[in-house]
Protein backbone atom coordinates (compact mmCIF):
# COMPACT_ATOMS: atom_id res chain seq x y z
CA UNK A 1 84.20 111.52 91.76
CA UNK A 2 82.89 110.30 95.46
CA UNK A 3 82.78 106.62 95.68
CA UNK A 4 81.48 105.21 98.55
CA UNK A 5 82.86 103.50 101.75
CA UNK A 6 81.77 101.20 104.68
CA UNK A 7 84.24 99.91 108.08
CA UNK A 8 82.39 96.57 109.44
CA UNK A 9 82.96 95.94 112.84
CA UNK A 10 83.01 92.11 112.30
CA UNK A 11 82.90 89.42 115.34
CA UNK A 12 84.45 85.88 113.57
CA UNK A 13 86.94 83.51 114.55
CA UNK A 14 89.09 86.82 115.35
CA UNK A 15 87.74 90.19 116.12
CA UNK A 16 88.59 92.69 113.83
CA UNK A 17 86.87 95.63 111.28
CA UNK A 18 86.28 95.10 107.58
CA UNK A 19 87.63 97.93 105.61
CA UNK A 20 86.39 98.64 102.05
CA UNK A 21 86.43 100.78 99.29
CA UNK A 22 83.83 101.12 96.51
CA UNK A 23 86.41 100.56 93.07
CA UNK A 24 85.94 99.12 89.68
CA UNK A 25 82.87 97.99 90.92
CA UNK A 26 83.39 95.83 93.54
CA UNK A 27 84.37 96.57 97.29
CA UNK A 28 88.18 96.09 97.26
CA UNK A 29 88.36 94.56 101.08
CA UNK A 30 91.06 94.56 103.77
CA UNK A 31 90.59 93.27 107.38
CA UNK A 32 92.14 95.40 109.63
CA UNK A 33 92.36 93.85 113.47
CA UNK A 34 92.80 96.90 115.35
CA UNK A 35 90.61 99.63 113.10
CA UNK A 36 91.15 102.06 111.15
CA UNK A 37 93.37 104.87 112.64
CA UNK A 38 91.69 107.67 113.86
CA UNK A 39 94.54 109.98 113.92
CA UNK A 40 97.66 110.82 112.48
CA UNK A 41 100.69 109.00 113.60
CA UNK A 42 98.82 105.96 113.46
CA UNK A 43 99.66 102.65 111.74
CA UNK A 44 97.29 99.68 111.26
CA UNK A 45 98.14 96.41 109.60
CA UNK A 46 95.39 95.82 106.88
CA UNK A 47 95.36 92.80 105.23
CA UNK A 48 93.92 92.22 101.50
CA UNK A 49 90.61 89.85 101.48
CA UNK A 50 88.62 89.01 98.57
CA UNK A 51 86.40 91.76 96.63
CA UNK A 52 83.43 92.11 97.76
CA UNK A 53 79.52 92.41 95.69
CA UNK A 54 78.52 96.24 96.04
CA UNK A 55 75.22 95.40 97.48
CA UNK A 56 77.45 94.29 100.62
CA UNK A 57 77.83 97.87 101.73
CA UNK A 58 74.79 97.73 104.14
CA UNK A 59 75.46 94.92 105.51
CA UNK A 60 74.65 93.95 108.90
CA UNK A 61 73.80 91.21 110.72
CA UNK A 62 74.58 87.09 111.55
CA UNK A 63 76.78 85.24 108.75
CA UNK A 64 75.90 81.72 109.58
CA UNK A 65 77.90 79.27 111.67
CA UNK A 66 79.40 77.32 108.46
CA UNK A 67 79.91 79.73 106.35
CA UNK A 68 83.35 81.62 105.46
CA UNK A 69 83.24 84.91 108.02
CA UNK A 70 80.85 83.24 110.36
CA UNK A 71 79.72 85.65 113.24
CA UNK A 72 78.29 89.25 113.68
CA UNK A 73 78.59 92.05 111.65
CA UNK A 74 77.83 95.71 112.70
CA UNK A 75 78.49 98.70 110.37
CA UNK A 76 81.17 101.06 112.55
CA UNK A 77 80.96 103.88 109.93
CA UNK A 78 80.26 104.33 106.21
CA UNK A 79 80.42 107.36 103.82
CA UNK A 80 81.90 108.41 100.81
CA UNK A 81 85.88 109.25 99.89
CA UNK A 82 87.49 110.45 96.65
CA UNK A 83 90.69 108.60 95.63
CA UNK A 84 93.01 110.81 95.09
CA UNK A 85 96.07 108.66 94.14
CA UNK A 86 96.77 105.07 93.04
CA UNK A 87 99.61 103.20 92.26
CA UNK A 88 100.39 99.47 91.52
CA UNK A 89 101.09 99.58 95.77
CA UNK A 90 99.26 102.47 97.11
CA UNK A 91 96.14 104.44 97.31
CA UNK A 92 95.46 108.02 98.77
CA UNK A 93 92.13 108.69 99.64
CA UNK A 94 89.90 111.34 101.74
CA UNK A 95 87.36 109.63 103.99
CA UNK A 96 84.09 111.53 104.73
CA UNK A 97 82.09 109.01 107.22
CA UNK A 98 79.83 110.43 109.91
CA UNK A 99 83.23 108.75 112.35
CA UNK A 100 85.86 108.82 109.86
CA UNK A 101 86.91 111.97 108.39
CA UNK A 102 90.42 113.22 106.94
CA UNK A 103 93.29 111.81 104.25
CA UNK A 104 94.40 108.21 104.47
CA UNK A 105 97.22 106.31 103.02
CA UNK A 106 97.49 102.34 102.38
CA UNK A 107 100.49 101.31 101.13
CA UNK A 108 101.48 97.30 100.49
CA UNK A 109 104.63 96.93 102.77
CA UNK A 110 104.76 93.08 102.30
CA UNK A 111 103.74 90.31 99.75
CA UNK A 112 101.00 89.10 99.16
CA UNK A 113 98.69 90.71 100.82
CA UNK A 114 99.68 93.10 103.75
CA UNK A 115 99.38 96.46 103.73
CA UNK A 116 99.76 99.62 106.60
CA UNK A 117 96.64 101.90 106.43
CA UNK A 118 97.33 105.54 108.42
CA UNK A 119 95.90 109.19 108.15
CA UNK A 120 98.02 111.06 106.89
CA UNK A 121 96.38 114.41 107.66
C-alpha cells in the first residue's frame, strides 16, 4: 500500500527540513537539520517531533510569531513511499517524490528521540 509523504523546508528558530511519513493516520514527524540524504553513503541526524494532523501535508506558508514552529514553511518535495519494514527501532521505506526517489532507512541510534535517516539504495 502507497502512503503518502511530504519534506518541509522549514525557516524557525533553526533552519532545518520537516520529514514525515503518512502512518496510523497521523504524520509521524522528524526534523532533520541538514535534509534528507540524497544519496547513498549519506547519514542525517533526524530527530522525532510530535505527530502531525494529515491535513498538514500541504502545508505551506507563515506559522505565526508566537506560536510553536514560528517562521516559513516551503514544501521541498512530497510523494508517496511504501513501508517496507518496521520494527520497534526502524523503518525501511521506498520514497517516490518528484526530488526524492530510492530506499531509505531510519533507524533510532539514541534515546529518546534521535534517529540516522540514509538511502540505502
Amino acid at each position: 500500500m502507497n502512503l503518502r509523504f511530504v519534506v518541509q523546508e522549514h525557516w524557525a528558530s533553526h533552519h532545518h527540513f520537516d520529514f514525515r511519513l503518512e502512518m496510523d493516520n497521523v504524520l509521524k514527524s522528524w526534523a532533520v537539520p541538514k535534509g534528507v540524504p540524497e544519496k547513498t553513503g549519506v547519514k542525517h541526524l533526524a530527530i522525532a517531533v510530535e505527530d502531525h494532523a494529515l491535513d498538514y501535508i500541504d502545508f505551506e506558508g507563515e506559522i505565526p510569531k508566537g506560536s510553536y514552529g514560528a517562521g516559513r514553511v516551503k514544501i521541498f518535495d512530497k510523494g508517496e513511499y511504501e513501508l517496507t519494514e518496521k520494527s520497534e527501532h526502524s523503518l525501511i521505506f521506498e520514497l517516490n517524490g518528484e526530488v526524492l526517489k530510492g530506499k531509505y532507512k531510519l533507524i533510532k541510534f539514541k534515546e529518546p528521540n534521535q534517529y540516522l535517516l540514509f538511502m540505502i539504495k
